[in-house]
C-alpha atoms as a PDB file:
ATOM      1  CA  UNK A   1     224.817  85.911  33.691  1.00  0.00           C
ATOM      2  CA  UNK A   2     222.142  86.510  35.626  1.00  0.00           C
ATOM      3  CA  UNK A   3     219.608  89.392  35.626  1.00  0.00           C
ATOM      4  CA  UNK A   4     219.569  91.847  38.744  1.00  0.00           C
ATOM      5  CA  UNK A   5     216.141  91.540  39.943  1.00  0.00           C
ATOM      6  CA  UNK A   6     213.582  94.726  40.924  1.00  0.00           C
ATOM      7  CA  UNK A   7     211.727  92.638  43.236  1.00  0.00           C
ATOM      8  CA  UNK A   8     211.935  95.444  46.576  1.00  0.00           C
ATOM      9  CA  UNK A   9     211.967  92.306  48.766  1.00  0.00           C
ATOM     10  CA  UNK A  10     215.248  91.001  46.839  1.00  0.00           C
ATOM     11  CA  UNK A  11     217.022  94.670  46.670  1.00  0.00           C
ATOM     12  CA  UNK A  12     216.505  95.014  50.357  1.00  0.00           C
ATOM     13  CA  UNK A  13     217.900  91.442  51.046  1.00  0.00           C
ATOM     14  CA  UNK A  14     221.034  92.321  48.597  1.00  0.00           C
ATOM     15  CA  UNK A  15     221.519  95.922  50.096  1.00  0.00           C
ATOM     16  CA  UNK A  16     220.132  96.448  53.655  1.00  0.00           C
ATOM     17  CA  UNK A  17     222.948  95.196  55.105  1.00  0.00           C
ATOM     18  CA  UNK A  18     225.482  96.094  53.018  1.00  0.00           C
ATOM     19  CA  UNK A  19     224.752  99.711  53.887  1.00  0.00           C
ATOM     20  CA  UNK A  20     224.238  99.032  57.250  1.00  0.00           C
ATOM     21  CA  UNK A  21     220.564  99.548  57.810  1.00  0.00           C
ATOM     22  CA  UNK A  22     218.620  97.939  60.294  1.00  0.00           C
ATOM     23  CA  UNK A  23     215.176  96.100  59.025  1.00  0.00           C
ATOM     24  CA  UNK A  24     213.376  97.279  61.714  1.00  0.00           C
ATOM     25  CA  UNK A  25     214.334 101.309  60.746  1.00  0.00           C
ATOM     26  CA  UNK A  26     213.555 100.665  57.363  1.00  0.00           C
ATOM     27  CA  UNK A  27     209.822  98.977  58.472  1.00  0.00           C
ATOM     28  CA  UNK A  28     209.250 102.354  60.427  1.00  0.00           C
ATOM     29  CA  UNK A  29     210.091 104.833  57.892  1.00  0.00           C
ATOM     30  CA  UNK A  30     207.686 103.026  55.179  1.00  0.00           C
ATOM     31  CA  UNK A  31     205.179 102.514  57.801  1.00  0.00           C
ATOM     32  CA  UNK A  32     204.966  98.854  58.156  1.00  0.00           C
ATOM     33  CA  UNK A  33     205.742  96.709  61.325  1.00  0.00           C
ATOM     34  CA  UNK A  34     209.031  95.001  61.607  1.00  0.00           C
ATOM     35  CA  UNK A  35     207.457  91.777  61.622  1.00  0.00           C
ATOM     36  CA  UNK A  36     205.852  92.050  58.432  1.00  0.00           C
ATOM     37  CA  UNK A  37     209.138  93.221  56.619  1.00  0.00           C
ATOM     38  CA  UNK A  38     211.044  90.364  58.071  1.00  0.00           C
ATOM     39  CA  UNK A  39     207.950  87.770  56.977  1.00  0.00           C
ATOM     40  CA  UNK A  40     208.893  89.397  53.583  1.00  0.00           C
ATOM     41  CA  UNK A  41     212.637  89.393  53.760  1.00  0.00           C
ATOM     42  CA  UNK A  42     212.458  85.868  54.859  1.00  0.00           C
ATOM     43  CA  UNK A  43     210.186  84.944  52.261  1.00  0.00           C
ATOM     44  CA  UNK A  44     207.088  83.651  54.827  1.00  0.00           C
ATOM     45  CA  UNK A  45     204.619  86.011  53.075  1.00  0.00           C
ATOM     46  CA  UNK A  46     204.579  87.513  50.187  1.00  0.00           C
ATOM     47  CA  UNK A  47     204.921  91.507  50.418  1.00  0.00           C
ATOM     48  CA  UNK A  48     201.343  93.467  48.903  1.00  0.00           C
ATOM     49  CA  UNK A  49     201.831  95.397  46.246  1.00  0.00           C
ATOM     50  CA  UNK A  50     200.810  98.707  48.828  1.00  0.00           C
ATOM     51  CA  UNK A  51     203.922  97.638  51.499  1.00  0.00           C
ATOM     52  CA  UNK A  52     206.249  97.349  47.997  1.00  0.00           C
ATOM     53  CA  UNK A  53     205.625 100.855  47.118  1.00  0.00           C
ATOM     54  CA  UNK A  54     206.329 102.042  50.573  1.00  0.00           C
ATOM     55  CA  UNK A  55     209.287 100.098  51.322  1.00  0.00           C
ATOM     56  CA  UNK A  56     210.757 101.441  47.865  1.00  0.00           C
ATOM     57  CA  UNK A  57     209.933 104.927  48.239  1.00  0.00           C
ATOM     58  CA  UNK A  58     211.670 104.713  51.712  1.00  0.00           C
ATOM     59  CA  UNK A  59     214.271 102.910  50.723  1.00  0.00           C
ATOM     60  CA  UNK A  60     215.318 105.347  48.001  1.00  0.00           C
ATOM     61  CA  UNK A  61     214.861 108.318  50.567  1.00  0.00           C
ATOM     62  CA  UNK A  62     217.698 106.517  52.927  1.00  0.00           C
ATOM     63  CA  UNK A  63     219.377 105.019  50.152  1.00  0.00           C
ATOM     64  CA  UNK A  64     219.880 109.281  48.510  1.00  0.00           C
ATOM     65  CA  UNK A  65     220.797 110.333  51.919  1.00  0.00           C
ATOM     66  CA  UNK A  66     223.151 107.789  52.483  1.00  0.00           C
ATOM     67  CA  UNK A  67     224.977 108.338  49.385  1.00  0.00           C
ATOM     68  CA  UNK A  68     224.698 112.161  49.627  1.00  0.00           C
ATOM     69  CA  UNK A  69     226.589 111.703  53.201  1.00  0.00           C
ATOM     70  CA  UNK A  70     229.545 109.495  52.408  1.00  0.00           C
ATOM     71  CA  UNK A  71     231.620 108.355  54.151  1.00  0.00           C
ATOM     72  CA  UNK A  72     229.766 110.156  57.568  1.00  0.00           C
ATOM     73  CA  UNK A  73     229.173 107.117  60.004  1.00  0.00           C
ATOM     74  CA  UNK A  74     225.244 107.795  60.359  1.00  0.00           C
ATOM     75  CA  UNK A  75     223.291 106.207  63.194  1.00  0.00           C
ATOM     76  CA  UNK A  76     220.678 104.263  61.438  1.00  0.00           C
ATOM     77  CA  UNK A  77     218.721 102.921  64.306  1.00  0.00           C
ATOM     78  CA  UNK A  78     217.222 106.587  65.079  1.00  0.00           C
ATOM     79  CA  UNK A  79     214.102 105.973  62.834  1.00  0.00           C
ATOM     80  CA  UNK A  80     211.871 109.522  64.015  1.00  0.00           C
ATOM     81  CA  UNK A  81     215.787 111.680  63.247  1.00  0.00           C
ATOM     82  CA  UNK A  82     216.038 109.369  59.880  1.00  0.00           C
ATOM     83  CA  UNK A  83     212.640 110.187  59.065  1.00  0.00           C
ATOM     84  CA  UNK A  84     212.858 114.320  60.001  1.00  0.00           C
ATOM     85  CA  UNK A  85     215.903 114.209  58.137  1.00  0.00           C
ATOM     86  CA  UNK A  86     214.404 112.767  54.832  1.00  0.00           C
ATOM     87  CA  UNK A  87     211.390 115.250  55.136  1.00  0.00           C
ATOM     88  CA  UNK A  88     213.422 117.863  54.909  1.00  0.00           C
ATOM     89  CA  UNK A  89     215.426 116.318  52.108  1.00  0.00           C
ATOM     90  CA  UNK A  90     212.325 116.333  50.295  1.00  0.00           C
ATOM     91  CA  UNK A  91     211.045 119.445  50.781  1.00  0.00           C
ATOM     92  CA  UNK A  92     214.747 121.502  50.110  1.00  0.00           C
ATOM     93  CA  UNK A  93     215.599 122.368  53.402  1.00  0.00           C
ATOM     94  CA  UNK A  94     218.226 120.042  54.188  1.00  0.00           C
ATOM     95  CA  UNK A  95     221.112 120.438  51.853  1.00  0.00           C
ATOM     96  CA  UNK A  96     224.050 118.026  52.618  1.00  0.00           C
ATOM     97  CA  UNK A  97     227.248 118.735  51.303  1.00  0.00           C
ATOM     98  CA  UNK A  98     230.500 116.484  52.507  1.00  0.00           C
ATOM     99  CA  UNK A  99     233.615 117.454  51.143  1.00  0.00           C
ATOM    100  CA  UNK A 100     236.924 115.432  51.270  1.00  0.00           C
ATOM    101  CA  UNK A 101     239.307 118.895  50.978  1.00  0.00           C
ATOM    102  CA  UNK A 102     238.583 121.453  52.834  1.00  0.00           C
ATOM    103  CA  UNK A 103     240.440 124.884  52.122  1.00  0.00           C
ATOM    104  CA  UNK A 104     240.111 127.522  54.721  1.00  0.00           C
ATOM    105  CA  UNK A 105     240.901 131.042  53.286  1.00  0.00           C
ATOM    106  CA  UNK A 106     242.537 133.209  55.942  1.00  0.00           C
ATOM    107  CA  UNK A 107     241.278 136.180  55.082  1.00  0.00           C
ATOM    108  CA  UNK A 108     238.084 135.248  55.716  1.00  0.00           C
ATOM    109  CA  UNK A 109     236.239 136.019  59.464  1.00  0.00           C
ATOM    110  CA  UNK A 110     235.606 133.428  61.749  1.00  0.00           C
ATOM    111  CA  UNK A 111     238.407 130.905  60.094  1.00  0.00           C
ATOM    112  CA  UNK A 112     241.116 129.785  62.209  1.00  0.00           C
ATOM    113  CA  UNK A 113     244.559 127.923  60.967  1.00  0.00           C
ATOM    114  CA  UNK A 114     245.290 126.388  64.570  1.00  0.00           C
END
């Protein structure tokens, strides 16, 4: 059996696209150029330890907000709304909360049955 590695470079390779993120977002929210991340990715270069810190700190952000917004179909090629979005993660004033069942009480004002 083989051991998952922690290597950011092979995480992004195993989970970019599996969660349907573009490269080239990803490069932009950690600051890097796309052409860097993709020398990484396809192993040209080898990524400095200063790009690996950035590409896993922004690839955590995404990778919370994605999970926090299942199964919403987000648009991940909007890299400046990705990146206001995550901000505010951060800092507590976006709060994201998706629920599968969704009761409306008719009692309450401003709920509608139609």
């Amino acid at each position: 059996m083989a051991l998952a590695s922690l290597d950011i470079v092979a995480i992004l390779k195993r989970e970019l696209l599996s969660f349907g993120v573009p490269a080239s977002t990803l490069a932009s929210l950690a600051g890097i150029s796309s052409g860097k991340l993709s020398s990484y990715l396809n192993e040209v270069t080898r990524c400095p330890n200063d790009h690996e810190l950035r590409l896993r700190q922004a690839w955590t952000q995404l990778k919370r907000l994605i999970e926090k917004t299942k199964p919403l179909p987000l648009n991940f090629t909007k890299a400046g709304a990705l990146r206001r979005s995550l901000d505010m993660m951060e800092a507590g004033t976006l709060v994201v909360v998706v629920s599968e069942s969704i009761e409306f009480d008719p009692t309450e004002p401003g709920t509608s049955q139609e």
